[in-house]
C-alpha atoms as a PDB file:
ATOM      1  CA  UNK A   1     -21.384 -12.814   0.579  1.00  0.00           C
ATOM      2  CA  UNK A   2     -22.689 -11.206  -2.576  1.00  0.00           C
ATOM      3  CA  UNK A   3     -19.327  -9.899  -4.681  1.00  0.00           C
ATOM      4  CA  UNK A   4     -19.303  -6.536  -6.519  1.00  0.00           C
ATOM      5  CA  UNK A   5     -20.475  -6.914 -10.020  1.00  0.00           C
ATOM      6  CA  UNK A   6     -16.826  -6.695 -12.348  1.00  0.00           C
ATOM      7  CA  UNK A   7     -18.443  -4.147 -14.941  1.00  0.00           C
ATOM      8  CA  UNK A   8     -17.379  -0.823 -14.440  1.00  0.00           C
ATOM      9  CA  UNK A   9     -19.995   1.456 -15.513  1.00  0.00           C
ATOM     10  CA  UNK A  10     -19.764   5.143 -16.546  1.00  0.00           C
ATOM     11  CA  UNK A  11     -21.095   6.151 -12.938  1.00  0.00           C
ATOM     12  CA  UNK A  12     -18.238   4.135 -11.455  1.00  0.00           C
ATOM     13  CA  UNK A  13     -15.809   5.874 -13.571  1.00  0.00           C
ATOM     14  CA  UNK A  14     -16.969   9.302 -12.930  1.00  0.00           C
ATOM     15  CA  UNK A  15     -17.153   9.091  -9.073  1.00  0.00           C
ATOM     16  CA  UNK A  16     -13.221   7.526  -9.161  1.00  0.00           C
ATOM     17  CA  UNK A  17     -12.186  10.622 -10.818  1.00  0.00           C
ATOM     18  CA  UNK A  18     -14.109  12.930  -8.447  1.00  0.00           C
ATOM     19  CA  UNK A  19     -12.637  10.605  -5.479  1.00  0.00           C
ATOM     20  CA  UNK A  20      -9.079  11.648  -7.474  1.00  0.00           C
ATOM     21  CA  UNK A  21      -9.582  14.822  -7.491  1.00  0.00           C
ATOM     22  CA  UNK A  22     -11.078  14.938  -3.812  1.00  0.00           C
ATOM     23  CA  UNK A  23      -7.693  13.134  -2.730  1.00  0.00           C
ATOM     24  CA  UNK A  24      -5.606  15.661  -4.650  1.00  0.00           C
ATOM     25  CA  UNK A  25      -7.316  18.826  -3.154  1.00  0.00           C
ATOM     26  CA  UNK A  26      -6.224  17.291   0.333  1.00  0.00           C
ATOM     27  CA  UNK A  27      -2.998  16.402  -0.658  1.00  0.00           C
ATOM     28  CA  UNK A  28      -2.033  19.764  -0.819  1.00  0.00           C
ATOM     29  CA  UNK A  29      -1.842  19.620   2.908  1.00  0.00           C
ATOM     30  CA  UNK A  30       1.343  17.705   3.316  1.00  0.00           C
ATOM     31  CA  UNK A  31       0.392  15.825   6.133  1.00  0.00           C
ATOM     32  CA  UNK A  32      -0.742  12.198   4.031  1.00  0.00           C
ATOM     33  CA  UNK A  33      -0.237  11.697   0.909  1.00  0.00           C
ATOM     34  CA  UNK A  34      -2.369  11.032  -2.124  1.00  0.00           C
ATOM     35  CA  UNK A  35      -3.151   7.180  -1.680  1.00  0.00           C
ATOM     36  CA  UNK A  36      -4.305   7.166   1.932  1.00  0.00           C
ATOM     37  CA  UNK A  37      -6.794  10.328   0.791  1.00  0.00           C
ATOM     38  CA  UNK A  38      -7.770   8.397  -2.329  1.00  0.00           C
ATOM     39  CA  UNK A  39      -8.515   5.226  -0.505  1.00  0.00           C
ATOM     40  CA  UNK A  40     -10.039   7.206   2.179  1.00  0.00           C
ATOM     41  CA  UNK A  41      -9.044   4.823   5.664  1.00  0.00           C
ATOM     42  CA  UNK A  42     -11.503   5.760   8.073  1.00  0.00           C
ATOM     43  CA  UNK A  43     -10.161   6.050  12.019  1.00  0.00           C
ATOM     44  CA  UNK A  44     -12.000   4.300  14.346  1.00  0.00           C
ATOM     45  CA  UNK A  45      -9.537   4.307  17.492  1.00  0.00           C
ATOM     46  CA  UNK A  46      -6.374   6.352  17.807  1.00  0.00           C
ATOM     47  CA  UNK A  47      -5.201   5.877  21.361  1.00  0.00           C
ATOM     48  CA  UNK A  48      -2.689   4.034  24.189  1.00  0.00           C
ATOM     49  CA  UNK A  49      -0.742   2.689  22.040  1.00  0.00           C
ATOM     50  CA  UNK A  50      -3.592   1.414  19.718  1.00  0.00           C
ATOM     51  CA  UNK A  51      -4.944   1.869  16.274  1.00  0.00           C
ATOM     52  CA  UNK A  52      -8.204   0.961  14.429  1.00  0.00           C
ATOM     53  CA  UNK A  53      -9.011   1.857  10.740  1.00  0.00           C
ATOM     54  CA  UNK A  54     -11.579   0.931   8.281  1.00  0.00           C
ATOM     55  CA  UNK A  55     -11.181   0.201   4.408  1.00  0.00           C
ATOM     56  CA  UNK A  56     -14.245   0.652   2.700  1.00  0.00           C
ATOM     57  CA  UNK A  57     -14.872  -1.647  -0.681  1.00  0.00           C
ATOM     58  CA  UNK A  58     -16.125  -0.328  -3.718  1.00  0.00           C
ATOM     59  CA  UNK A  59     -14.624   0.212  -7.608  1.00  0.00           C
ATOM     60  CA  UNK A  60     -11.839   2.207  -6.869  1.00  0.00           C
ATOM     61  CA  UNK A  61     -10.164  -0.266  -4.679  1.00  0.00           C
ATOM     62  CA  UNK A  62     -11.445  -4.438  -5.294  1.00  0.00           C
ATOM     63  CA  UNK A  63     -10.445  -6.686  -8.044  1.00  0.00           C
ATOM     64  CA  UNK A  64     -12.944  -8.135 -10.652  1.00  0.00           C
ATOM     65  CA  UNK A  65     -13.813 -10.763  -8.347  1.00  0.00           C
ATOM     66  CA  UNK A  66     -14.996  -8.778  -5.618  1.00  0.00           C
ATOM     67  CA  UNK A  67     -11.685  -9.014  -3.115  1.00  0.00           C
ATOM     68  CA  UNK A  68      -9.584  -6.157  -2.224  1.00  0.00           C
ATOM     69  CA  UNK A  69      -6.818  -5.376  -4.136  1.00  0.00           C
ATOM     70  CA  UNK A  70      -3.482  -6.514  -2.804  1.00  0.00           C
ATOM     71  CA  UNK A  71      -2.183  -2.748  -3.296  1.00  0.00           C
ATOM     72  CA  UNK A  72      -4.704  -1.163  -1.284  1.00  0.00           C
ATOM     73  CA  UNK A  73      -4.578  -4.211   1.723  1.00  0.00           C
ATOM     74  CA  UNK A  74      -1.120  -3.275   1.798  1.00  0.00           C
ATOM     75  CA  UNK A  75      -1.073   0.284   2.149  1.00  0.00           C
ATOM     76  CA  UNK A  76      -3.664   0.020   4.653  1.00  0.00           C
ATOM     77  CA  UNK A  77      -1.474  -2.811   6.598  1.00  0.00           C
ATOM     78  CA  UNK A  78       1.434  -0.410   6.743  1.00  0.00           C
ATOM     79  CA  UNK A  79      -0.646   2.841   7.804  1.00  0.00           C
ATOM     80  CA  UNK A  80      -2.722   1.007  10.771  1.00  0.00           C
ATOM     81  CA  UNK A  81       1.073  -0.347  11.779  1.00  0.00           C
ATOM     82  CA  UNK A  82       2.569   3.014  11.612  1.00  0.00           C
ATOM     83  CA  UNK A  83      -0.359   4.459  13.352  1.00  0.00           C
ATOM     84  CA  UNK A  84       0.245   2.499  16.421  1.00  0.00           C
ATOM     85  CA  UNK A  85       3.612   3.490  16.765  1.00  0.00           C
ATOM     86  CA  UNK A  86       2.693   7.507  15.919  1.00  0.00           C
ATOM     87  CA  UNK A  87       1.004   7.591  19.208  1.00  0.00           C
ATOM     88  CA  UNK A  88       4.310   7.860  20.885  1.00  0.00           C
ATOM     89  CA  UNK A  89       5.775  10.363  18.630  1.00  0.00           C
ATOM     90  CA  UNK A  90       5.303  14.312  18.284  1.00  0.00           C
ATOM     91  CA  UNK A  91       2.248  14.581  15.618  1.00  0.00           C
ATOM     92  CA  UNK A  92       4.806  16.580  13.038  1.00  0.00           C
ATOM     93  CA  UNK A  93       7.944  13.909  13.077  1.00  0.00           C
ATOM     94  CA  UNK A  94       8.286  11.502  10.238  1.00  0.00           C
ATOM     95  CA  UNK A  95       8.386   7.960  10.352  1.00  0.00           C
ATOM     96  CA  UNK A  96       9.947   5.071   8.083  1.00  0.00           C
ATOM     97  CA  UNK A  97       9.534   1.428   8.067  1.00  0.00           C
ATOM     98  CA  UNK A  98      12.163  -0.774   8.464  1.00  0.00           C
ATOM     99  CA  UNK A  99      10.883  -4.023   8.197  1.00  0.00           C
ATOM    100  CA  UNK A 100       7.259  -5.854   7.785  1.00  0.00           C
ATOM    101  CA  UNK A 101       5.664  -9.739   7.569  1.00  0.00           C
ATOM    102  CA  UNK A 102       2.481  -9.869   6.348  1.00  0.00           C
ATOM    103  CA  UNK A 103       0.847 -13.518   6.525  1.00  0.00           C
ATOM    104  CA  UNK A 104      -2.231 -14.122   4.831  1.00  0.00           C
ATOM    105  CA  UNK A 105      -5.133 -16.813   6.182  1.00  0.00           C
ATOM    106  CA  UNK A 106      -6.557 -17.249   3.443  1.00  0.00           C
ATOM    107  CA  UNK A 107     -10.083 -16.058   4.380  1.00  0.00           C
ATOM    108  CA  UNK A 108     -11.388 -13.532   1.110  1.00  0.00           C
ATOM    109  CA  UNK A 109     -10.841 -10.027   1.514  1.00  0.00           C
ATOM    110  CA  UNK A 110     -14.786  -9.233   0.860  1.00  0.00           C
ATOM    111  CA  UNK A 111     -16.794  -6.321   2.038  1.00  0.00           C
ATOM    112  CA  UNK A 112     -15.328  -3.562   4.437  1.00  0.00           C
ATOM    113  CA  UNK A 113     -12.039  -4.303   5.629  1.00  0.00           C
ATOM    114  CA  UNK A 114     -11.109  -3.335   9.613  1.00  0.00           C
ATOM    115  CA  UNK A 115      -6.970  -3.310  11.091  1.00  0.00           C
ATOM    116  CA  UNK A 116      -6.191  -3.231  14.338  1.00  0.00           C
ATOM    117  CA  UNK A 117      -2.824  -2.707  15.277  1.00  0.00           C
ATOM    118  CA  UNK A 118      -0.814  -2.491  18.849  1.00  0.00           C
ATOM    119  CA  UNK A 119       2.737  -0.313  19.960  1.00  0.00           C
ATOM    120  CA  UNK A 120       4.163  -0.559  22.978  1.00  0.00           C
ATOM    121  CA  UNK A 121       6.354   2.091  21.960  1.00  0.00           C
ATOM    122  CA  UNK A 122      10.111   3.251  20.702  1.00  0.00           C
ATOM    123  CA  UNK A 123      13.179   1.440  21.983  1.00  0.00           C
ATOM    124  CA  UNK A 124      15.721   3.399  24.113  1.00  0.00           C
ATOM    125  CA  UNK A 125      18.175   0.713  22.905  1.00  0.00           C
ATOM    126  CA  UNK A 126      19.426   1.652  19.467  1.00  0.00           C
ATOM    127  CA  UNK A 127      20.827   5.493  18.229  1.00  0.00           C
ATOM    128  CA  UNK A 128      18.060   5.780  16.295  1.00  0.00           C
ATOM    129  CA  UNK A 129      14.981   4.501  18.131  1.00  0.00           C
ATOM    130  CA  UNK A 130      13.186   1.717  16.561  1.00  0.00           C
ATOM    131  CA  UNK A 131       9.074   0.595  17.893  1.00  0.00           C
ATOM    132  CA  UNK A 132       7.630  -2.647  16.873  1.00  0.00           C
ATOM    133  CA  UNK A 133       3.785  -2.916  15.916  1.00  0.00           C
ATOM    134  CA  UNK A 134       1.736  -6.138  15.418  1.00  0.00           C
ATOM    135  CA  UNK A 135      -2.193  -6.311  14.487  1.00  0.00           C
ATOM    136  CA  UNK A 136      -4.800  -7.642  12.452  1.00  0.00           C
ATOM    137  CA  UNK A 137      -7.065  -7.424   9.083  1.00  0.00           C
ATOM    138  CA  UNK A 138     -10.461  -8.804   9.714  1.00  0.00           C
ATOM    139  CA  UNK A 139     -13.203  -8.604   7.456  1.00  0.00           C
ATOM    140  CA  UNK A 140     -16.982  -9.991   8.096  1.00  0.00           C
ATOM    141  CA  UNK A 141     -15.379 -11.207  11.632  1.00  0.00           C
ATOM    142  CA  UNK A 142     -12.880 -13.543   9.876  1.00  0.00           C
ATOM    143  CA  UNK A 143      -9.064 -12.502  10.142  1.00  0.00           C
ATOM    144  CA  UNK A 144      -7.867 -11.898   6.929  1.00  0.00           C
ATOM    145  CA  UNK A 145      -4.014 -11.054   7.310  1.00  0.00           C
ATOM    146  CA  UNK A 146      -1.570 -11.062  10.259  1.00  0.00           C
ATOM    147  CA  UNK A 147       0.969  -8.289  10.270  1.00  0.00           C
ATOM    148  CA  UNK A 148       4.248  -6.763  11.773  1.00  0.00           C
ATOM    149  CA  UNK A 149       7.112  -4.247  11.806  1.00  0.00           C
ATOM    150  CA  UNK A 150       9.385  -2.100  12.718  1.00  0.00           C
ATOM    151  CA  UNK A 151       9.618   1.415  12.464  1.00  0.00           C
ATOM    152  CA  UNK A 152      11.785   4.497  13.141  1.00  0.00           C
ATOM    153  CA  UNK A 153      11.720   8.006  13.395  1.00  0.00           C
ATOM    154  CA  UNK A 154      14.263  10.136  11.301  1.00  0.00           C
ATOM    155  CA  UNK A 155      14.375  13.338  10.554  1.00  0.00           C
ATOM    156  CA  UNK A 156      12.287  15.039   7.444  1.00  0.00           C
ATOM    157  CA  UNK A 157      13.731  15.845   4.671  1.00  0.00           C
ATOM    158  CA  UNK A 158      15.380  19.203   4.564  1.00  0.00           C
ATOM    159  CA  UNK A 159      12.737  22.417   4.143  1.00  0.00           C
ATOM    160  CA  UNK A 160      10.124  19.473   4.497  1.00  0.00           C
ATOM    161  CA  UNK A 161       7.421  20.693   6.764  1.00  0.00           C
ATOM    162  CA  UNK A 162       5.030  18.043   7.688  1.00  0.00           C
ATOM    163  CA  UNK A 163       1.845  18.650   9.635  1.00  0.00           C
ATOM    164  CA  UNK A 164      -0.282  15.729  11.775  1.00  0.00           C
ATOM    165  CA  UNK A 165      -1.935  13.316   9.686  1.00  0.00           C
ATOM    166  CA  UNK A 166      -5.909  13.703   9.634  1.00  0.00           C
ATOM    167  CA  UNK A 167      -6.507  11.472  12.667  1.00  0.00           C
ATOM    168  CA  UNK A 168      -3.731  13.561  14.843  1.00  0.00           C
ATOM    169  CA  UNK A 169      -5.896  16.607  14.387  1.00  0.00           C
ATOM    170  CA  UNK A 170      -8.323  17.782  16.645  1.00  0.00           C
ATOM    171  CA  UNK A 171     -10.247  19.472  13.796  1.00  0.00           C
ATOM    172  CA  UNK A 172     -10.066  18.882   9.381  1.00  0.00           C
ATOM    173  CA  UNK A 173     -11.703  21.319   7.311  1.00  0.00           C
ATOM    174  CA  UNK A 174     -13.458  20.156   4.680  1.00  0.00           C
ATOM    175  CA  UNK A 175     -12.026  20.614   1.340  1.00  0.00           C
ATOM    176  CA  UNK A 176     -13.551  20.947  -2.069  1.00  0.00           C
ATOM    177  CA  UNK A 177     -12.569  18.818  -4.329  1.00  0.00           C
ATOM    178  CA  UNK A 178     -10.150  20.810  -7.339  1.00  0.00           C
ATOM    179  CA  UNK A 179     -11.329  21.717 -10.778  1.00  0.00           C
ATOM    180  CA  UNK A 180      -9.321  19.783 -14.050  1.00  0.00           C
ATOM    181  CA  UNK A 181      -8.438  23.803 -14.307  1.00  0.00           C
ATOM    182  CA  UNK A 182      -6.937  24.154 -11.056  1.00  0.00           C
ATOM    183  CA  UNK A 183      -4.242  21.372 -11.310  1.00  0.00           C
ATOM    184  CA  UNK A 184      -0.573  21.714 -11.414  1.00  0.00           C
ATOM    185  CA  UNK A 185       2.119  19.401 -14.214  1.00  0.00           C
ATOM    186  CA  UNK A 186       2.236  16.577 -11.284  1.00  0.00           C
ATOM    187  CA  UNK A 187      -1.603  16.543 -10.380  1.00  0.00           C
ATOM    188  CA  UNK A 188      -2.402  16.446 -13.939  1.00  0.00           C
ATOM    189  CA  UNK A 189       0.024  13.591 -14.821  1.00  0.00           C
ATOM    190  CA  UNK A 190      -2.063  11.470 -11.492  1.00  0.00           C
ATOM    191  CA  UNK A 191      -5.347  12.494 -13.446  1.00  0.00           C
ATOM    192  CA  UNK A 192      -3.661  10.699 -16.453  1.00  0.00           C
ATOM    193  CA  UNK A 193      -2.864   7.935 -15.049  1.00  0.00           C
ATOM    194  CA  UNK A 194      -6.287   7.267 -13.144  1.00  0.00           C
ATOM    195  CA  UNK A 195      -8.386   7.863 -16.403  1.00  0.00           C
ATOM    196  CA  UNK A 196      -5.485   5.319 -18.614  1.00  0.00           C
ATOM    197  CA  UNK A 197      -6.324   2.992 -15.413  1.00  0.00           C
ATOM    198  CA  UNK A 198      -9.958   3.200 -16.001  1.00  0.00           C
ATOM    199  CA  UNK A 199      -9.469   2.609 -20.108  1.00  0.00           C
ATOM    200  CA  UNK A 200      -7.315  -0.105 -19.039  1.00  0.00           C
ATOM    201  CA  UNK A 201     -10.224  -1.490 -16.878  1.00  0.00           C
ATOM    202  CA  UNK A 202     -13.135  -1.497 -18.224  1.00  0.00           C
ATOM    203  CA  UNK A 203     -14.643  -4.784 -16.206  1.00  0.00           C
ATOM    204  CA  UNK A 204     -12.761  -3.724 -13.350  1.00  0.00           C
ATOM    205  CA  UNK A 205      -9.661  -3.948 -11.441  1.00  0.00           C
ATOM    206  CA  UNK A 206      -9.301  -0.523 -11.765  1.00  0.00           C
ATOM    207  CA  UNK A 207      -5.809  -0.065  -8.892  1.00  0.00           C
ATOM    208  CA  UNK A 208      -4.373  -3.238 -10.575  1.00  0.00           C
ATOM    209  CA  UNK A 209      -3.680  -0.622 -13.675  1.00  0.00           C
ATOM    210  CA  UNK A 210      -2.883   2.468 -11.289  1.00  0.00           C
ATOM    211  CA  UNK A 211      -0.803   1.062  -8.649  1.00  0.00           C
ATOM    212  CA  UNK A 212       0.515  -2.420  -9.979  1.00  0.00           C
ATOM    213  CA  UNK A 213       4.047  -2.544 -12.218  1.00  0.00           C
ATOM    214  CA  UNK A 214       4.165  -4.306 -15.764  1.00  0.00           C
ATOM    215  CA  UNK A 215       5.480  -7.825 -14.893  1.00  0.00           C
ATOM    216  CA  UNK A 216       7.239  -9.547 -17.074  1.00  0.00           C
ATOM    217  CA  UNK A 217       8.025 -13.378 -16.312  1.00  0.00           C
ATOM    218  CA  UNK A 218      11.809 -14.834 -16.854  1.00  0.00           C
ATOM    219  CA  UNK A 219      13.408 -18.183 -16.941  1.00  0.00           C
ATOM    220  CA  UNK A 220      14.621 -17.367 -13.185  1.00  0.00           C
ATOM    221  CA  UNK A 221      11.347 -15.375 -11.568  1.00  0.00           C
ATOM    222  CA  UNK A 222       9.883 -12.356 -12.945  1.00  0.00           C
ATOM    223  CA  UNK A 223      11.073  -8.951 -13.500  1.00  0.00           C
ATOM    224  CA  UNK A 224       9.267  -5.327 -13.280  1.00  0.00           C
ATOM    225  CA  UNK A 225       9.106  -1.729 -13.899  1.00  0.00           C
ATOM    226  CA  UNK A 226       6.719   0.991 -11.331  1.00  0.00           C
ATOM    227  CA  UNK A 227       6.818   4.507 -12.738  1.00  0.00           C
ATOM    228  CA  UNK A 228       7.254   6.260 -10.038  1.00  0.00           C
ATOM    229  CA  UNK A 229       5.157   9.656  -9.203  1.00  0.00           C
ATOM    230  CA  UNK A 230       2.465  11.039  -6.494  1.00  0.00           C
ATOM    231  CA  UNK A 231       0.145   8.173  -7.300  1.00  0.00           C
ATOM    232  CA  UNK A 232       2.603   6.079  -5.340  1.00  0.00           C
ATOM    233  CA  UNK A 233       4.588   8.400  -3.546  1.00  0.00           C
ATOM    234  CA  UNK A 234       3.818   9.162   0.580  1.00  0.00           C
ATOM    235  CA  UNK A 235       4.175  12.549   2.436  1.00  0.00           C
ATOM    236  CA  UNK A 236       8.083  13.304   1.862  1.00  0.00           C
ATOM    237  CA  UNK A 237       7.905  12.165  -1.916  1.00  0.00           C
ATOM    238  CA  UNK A 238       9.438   8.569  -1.748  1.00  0.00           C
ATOM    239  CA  UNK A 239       7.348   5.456  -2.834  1.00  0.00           C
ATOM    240  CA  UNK A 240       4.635   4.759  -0.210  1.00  0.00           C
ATOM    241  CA  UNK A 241       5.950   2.078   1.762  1.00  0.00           C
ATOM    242  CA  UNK A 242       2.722  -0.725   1.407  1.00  0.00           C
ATOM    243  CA  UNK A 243       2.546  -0.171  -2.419  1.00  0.00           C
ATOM    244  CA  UNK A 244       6.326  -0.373  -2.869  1.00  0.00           C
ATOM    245  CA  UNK A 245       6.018  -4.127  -1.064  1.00  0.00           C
ATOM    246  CA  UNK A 246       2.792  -4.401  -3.561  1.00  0.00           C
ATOM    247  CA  UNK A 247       5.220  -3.885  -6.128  1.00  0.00           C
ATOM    248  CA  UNK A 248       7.849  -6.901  -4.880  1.00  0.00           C
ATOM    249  CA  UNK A 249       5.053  -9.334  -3.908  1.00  0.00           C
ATOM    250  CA  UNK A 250       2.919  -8.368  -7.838  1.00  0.00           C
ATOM    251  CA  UNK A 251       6.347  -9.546  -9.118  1.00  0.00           C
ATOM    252  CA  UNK A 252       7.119 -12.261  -6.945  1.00  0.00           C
ATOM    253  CA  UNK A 253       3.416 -13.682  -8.165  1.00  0.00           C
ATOM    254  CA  UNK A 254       4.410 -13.427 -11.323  1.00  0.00           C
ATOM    255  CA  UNK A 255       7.301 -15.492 -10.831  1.00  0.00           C
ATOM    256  CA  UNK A 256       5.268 -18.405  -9.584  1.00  0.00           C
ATOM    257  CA  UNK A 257       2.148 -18.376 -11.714  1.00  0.00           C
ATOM    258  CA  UNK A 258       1.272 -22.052 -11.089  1.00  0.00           C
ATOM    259  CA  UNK A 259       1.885 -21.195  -6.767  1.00  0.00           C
ATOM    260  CA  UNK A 260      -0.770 -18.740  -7.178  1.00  0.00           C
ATOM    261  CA  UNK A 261      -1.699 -18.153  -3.554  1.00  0.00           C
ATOM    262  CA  UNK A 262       0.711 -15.498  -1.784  1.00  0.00           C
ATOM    263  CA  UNK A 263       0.773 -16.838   1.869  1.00  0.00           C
ATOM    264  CA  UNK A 264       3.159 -14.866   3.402  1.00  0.00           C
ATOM    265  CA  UNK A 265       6.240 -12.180   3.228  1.00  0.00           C
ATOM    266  CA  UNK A 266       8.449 -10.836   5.030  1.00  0.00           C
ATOM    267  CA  UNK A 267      10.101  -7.290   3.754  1.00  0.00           C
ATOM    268  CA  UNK A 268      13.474  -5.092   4.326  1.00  0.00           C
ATOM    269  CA  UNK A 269      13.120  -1.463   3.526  1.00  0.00           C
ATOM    270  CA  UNK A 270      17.006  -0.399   2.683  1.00  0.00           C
ATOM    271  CA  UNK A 271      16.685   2.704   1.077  1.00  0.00           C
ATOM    272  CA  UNK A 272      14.248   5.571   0.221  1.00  0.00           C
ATOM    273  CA  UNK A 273      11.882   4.349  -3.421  1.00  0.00           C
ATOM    274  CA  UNK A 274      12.258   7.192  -5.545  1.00  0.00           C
ATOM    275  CA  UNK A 275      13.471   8.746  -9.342  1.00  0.00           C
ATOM    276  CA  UNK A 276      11.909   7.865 -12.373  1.00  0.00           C
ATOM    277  CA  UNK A 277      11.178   4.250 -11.938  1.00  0.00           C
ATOM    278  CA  UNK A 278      11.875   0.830  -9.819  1.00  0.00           C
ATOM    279  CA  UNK A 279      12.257  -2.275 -11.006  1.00  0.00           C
ATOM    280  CA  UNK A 280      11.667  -5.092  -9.110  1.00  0.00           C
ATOM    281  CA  UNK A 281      13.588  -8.557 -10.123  1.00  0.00           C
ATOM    282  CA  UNK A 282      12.152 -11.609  -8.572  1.00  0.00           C
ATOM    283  CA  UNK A 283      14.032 -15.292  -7.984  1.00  0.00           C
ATOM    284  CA  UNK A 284      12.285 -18.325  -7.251  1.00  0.00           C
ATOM    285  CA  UNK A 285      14.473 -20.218  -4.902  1.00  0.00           C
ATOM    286  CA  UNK A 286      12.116 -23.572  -4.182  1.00  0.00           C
ATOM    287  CA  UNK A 287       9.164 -24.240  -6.122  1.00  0.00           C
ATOM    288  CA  UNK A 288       7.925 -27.885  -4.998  1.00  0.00           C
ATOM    289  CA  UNK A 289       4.503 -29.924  -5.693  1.00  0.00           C
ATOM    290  CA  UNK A 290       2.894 -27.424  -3.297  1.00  0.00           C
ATOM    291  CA  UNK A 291       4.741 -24.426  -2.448  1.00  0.00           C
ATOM    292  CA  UNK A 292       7.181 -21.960  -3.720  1.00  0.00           C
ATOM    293  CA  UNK A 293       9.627 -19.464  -1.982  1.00  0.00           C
ATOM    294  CA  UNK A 294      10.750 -16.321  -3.924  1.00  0.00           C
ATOM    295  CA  UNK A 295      13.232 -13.502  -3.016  1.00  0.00           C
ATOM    296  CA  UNK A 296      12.328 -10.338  -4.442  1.00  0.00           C
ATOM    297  CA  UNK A 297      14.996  -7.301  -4.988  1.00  0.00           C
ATOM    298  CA  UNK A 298      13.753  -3.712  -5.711  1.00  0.00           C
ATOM    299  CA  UNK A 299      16.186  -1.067  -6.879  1.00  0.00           C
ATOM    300  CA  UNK A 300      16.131   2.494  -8.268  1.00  0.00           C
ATOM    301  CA  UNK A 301      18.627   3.972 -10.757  1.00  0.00           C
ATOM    302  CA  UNK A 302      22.129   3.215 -10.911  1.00  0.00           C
ATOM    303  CA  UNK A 303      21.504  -0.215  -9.139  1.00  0.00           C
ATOM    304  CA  UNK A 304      20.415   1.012  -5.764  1.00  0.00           C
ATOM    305  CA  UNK A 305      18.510  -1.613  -3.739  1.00  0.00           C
ATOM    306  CA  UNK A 306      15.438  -0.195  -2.474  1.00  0.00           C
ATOM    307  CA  UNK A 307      13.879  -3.406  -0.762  1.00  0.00           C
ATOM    308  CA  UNK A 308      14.264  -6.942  -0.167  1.00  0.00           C
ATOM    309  CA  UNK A 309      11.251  -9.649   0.453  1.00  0.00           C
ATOM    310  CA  UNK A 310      11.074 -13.099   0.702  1.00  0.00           C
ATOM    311  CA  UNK A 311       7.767 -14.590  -0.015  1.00  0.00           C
ATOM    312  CA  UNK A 312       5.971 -17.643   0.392  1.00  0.00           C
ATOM    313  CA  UNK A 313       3.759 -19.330  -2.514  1.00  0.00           C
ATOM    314  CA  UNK A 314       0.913 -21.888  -2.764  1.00  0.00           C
ATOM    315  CA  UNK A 315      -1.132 -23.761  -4.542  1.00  0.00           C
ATOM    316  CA  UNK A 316      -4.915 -24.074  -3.582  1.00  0.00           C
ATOM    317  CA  UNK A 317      -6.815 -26.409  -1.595  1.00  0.00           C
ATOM    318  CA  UNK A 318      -9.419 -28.604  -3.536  1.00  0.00           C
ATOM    319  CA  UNK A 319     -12.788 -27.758  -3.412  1.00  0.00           C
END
């Protein structure tokens, strides 16, 4: 398959900032949040315990080379999981994830992107009901990633109201996109950031620089810092739960750089990702002749621990 030329042009840079400021006008609503407008997942089925999205490819979400970006796999991983399990819960309740493995094929993530995910429902077993979801990322026929979790329904925050997401609703109005003029202090600071992502990027890569932390390598892993804000943030104002793994697994990468193929993880979500920043500290606990395993611990301020993952590493096959 043909890849998507690296070069961003000025065309490319203008229609990210309109897609921005599309995503923004929606977010408003507070029934998504700005990344799954921005990225734009597209519903194909919704139903019996079943979802089906699509993830479209083009500047605003692949890396120079053409594949999508591990950010934006993610987040769409953990909505088409979450999906599945929303069918058995009132359209306005919140959901969290507890726990998700990811394991990647290694088949490219080129062109469009479709997950498919299944829920047989919430367990009557536990105080606080917990559903498992497994599915699939496929793209051009070829599974891409194999995925799994566990969610839960708590309560919303208090005075948080939060209405269906778009595929709950029998009916979205379109809305226009807002003006630079019509922004408030926190859209304005995510119009920042997207047009420092695009100076940051100008052959591409453009969510590596929006989404992705500055990694630092150590003698023992990596370390990291994510500013945290509505870039990442979901519905009730805590990190997005697929970019905060994006931010463990970046790091854990970074802690490995000669294991440069991630080939699975598998993630604990302890506590809510939010304040200023998170920083991520990664530990390589076994790096052989061919593959590497590294534990990855996120916290917030004050030492909090937001997240735990343990990943696995490779190196790649000869051509």
């Amino acid at each position: 398959m043909r890849q998507l030329r690296a070069m961003m042009s000025p065309a490319d840079e203008k229609k990210i900032c309109e897609r921005a400021l599309q995503a923004l006008a929606r977010n408003r609503d507070p029934g998504y949040h700005f990344g799954g407008h921005f990225l734009d997942l597209h519903c194909r089925r919704f139903e019996a315990g079943e979802a089906a999205f699509e993830l479209a490819p083009g500047p605003h979400c692949v890396d120079p080379d053409g594949t999508m970006n591990l950010a934006a796999l993610l987040l769409f991983a953990d909505m088409t999981l979450s999906a599945a399990n929303r069918l058995h819960v009132d359209p306005s309740a919140r959901t969290a994830t507890l726990a998700m493995r990811i394991e990647f094929t290694g088949a490219p993530a080129l062109g469009a992107l479709r997950a498919e995910a299944k829920s047989h429902g919430f367990s009557p077993h536990t105080a606080l009901a917990q559903a498992a979801s497994a599915g699939t990322i496929r793209a051009t026929g070829a599974v891409v990633a194999r995925m799994s979790g566990i969610w839960v329904s708590p309560p919303a925050p208090l005075g948080r109201v939060l209405n269906p997401l778009p595929w709950e609703r029998k009916h979205a109005a379109a809305v226009p996109a807002l003006a630079p003029a019509q922004l408030d202090p926190l859209e304005k600071n995510v119009m920042r950031r997207v047009r420092q992502a695009l100076r940051d990027a100008p052959r591409g890569g453009f969510l590596r620089n929006l989404w992705q932390p500055a990694v630092r390598h150590t003698p023992r892993g990596a370390v990291s810092r994510l500013a945290v804000g509505m870039h990442v943030g979901n519905r009730v104002g805590h990190v997005q739960g697929g970019l905060l793994l994006n931010a463990a697994l970046v790091t854990a990468i970074g802690a490995v750089p000669h294991h440069p193929l991630l080939t699975a993880a598998s993630a604990w979500f302890i506590s809510p990702g939010q304040g200023k920043a998170l920083r991520s500290r990664s530990t390589v606990l076994q790096k052989g002749r061919n593959v590497a395993v590294v534990r990855t611990e996120v916290f917030a301020a004050g030492g909090r621990r937001v997240l735990e993952a343990v990943s696995n590493h490779a190196i790649a096959a000869r051509a």
